[in-house]
C-alpha atoms as a PDB file:
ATOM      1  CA  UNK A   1      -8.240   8.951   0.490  1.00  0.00           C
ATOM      2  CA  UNK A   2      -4.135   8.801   0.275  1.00  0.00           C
ATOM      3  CA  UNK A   3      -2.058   5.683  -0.358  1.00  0.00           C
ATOM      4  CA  UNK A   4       1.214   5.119   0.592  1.00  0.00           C
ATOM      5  CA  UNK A   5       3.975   3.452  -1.210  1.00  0.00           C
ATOM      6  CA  UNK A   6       5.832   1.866   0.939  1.00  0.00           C
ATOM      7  CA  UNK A   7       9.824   1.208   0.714  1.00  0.00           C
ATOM      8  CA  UNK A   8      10.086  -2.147  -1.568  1.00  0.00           C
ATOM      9  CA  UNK A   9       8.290  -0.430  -4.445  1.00  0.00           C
ATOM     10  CA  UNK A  10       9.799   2.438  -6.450  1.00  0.00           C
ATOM     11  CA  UNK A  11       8.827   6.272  -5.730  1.00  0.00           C
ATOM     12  CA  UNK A  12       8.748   6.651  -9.440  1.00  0.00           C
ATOM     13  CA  UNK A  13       5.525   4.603  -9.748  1.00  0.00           C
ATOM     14  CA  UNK A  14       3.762   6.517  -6.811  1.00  0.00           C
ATOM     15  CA  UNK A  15       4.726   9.734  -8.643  1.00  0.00           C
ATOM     16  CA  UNK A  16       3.347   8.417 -11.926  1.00  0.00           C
ATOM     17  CA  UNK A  17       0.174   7.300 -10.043  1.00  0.00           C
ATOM     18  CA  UNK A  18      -0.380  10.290  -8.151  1.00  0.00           C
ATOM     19  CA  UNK A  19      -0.035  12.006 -11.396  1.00  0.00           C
ATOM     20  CA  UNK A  20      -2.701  10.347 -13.651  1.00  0.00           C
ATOM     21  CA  UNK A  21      -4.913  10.779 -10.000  1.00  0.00           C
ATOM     22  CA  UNK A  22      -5.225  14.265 -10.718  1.00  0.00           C
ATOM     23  CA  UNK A  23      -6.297  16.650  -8.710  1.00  0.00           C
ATOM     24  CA  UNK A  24      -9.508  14.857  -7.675  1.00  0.00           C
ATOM     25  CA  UNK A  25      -8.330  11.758  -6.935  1.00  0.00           C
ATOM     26  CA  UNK A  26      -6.380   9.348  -4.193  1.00  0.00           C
ATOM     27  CA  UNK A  27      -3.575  11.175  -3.359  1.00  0.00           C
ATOM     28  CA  UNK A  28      -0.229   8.813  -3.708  1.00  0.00           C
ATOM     29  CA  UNK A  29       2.994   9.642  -1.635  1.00  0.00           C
ATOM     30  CA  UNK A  30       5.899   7.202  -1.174  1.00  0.00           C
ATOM     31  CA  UNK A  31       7.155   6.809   2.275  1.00  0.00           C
ATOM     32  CA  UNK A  32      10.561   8.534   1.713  1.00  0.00           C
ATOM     33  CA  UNK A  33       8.364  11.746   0.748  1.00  0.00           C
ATOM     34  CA  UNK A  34       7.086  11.567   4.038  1.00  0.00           C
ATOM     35  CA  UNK A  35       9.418  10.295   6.653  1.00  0.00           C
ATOM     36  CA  UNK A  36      13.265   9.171   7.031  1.00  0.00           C
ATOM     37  CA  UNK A  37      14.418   5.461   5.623  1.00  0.00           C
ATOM     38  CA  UNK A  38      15.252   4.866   9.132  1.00  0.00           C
ATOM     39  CA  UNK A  39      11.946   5.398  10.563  1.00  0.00           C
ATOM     40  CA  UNK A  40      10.863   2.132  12.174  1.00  0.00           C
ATOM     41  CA  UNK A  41       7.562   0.524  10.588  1.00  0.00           C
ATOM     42  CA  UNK A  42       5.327   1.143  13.573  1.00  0.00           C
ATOM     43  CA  UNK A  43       6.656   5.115  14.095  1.00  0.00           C
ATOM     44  CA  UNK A  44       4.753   6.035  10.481  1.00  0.00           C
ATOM     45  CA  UNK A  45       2.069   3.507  10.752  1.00  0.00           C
ATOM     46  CA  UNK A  46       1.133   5.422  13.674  1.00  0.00           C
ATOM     47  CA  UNK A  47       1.672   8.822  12.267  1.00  0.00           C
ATOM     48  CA  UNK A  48      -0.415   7.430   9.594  1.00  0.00           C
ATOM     49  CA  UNK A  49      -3.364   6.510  12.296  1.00  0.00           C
ATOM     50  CA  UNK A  50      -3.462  10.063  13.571  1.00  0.00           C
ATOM     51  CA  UNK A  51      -3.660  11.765   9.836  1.00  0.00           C
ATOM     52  CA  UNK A  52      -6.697   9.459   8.722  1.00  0.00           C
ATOM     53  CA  UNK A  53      -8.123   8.287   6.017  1.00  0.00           C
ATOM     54  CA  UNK A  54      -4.758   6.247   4.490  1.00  0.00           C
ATOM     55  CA  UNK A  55      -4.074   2.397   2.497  1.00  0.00           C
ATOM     56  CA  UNK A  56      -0.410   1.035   2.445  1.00  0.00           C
ATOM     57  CA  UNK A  57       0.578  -0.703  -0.245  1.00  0.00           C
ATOM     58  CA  UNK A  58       3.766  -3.182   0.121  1.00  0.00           C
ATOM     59  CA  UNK A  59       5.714  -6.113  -1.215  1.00  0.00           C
ATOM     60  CA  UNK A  60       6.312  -6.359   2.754  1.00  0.00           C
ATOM     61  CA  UNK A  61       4.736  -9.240   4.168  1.00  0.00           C
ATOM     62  CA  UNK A  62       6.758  -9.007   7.722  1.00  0.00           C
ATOM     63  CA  UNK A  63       4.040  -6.211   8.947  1.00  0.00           C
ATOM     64  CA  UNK A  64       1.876  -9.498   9.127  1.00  0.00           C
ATOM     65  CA  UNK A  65       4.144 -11.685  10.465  1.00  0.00           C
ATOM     66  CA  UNK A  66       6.453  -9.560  13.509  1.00  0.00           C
ATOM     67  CA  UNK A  67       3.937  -9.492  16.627  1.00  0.00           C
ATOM     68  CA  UNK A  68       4.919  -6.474  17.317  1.00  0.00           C
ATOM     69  CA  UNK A  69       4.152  -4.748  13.931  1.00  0.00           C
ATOM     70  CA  UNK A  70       1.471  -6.773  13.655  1.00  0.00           C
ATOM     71  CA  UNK A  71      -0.515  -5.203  16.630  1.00  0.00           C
ATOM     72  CA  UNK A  72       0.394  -1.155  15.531  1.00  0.00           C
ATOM     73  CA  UNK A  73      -1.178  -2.080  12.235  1.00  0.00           C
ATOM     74  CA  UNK A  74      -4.377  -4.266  13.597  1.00  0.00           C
ATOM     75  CA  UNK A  75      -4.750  -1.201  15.867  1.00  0.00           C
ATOM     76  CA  UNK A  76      -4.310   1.365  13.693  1.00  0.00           C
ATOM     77  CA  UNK A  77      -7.238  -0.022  10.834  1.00  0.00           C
ATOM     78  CA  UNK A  78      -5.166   1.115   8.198  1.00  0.00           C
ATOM     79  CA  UNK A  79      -6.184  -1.403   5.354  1.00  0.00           C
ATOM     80  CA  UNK A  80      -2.711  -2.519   3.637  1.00  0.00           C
ATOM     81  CA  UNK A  81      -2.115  -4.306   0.072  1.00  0.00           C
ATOM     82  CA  UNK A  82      -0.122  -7.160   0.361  1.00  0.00           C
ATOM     83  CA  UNK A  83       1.659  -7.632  -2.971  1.00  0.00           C
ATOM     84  CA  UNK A  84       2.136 -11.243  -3.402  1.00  0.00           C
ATOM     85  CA  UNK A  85       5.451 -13.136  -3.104  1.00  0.00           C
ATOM     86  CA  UNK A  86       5.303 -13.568  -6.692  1.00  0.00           C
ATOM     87  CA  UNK A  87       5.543  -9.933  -7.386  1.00  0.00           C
ATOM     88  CA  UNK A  88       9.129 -10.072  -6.332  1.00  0.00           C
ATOM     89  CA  UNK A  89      10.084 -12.262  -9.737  1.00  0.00           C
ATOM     90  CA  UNK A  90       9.271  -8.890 -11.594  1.00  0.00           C
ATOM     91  CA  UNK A  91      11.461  -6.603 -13.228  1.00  0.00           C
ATOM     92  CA  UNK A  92      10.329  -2.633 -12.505  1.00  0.00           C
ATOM     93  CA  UNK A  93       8.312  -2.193 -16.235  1.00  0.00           C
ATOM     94  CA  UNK A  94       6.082  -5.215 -14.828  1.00  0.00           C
ATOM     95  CA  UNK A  95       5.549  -4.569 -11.834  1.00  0.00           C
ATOM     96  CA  UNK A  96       4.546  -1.074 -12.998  1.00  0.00           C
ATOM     97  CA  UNK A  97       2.534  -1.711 -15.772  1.00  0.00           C
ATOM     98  CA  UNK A  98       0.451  -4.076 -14.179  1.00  0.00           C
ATOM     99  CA  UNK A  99       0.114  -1.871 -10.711  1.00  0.00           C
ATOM    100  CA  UNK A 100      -1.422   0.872 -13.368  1.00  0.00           C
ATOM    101  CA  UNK A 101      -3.836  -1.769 -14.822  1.00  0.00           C
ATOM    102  CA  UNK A 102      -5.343  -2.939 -11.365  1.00  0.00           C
ATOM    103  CA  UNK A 103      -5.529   0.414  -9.643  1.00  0.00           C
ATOM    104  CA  UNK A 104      -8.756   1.650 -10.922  1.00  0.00           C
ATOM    105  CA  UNK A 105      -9.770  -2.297  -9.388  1.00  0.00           C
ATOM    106  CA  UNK A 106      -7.916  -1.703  -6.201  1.00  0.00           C
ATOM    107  CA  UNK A 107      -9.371   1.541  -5.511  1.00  0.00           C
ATOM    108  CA  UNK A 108     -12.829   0.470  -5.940  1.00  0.00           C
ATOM    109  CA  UNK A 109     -12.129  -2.682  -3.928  1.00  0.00           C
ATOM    110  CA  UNK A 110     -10.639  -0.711  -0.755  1.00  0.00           C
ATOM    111  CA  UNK A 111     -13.269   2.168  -0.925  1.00  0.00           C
ATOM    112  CA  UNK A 112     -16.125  -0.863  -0.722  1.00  0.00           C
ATOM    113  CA  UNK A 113     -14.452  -2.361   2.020  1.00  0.00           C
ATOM    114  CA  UNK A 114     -12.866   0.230   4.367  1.00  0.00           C
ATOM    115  CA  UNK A 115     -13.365  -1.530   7.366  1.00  0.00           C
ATOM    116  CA  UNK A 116     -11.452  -4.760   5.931  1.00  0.00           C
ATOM    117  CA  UNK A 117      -7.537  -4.481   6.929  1.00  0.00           C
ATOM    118  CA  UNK A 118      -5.595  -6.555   4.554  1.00  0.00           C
ATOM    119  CA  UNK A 119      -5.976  -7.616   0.950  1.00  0.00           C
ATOM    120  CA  UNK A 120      -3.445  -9.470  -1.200  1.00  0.00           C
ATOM    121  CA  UNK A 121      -2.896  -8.861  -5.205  1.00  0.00           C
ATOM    122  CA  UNK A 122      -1.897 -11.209  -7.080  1.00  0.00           C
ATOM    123  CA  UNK A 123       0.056 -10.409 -10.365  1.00  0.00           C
ATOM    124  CA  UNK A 124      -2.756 -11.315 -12.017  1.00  0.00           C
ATOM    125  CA  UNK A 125      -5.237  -8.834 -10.504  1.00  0.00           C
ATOM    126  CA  UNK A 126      -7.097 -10.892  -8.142  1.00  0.00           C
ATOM    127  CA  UNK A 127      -7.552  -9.076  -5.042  1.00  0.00           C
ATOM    128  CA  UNK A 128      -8.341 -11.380  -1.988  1.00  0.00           C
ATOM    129  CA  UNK A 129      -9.251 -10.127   1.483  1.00  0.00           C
ATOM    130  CA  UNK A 130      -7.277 -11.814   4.129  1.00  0.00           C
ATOM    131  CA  UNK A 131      -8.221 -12.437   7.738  1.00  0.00           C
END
């Protein structure tokens, strides 16, 4: 399994996260490891679709929101973690400290339920699925 990291969250904490992963784990990229900035949201969320076997993560909640986007991603079954809004009144330390403590969580939750599409995270560590 490989998540992606997707623009609004730092390539630092993918790095770190891909690290403790080892060698044996989820493999962790950030999207500017993998394509340009200027790659438009459903270009890689297709590319994604034809490699397999990928979650998003994302402080992005427009994916849900732009019809457009919105069908790529529904399409593609590529389950995506919605960070929620209140993630955004974080400094970088929190956000990453708390992204380390709920990833063992967040892993187990999206390898239980790979045929669910979305799930939000609150800052507190509740993971919801959303329909």
């Amino acid at each position: 399994m490989k998540c992606l990291f997707d623009n609004n969250l730092s390539s630092k904490l993918s790095r770190t996260l891909n690290y403790l992963e080892g060698d044996k784990g989820i493999i962790v990229e950030h999207i500017r490891e993998k394509f340009s900035a200027d790659t438009p949201d459903i270009d890689w969320i297709r590319q994604l679709e034809k490699e397999g076997d990928w979650f998003i993560i994302t402080k992005d909640n427009q994916i849900r929101k732009k019809p457009h986007e919105r069908k790529v991603w529904k399409e593609s079954h590529i389950p995506i973690v919605f960070l929620q809004k209140t993630w955004m009144n974080h400094e970088f330390w929190e956000i990453a400290w708390r992204l380390i403590r709920y990833w063992p969580k967040l892993k187990q939750t999206i390898t239980n339920n790979r045929k669910v599409e979305s799930f939000e995270l609150t800052v507190k560590g509740k993971i919801t699925v959303i329909k």
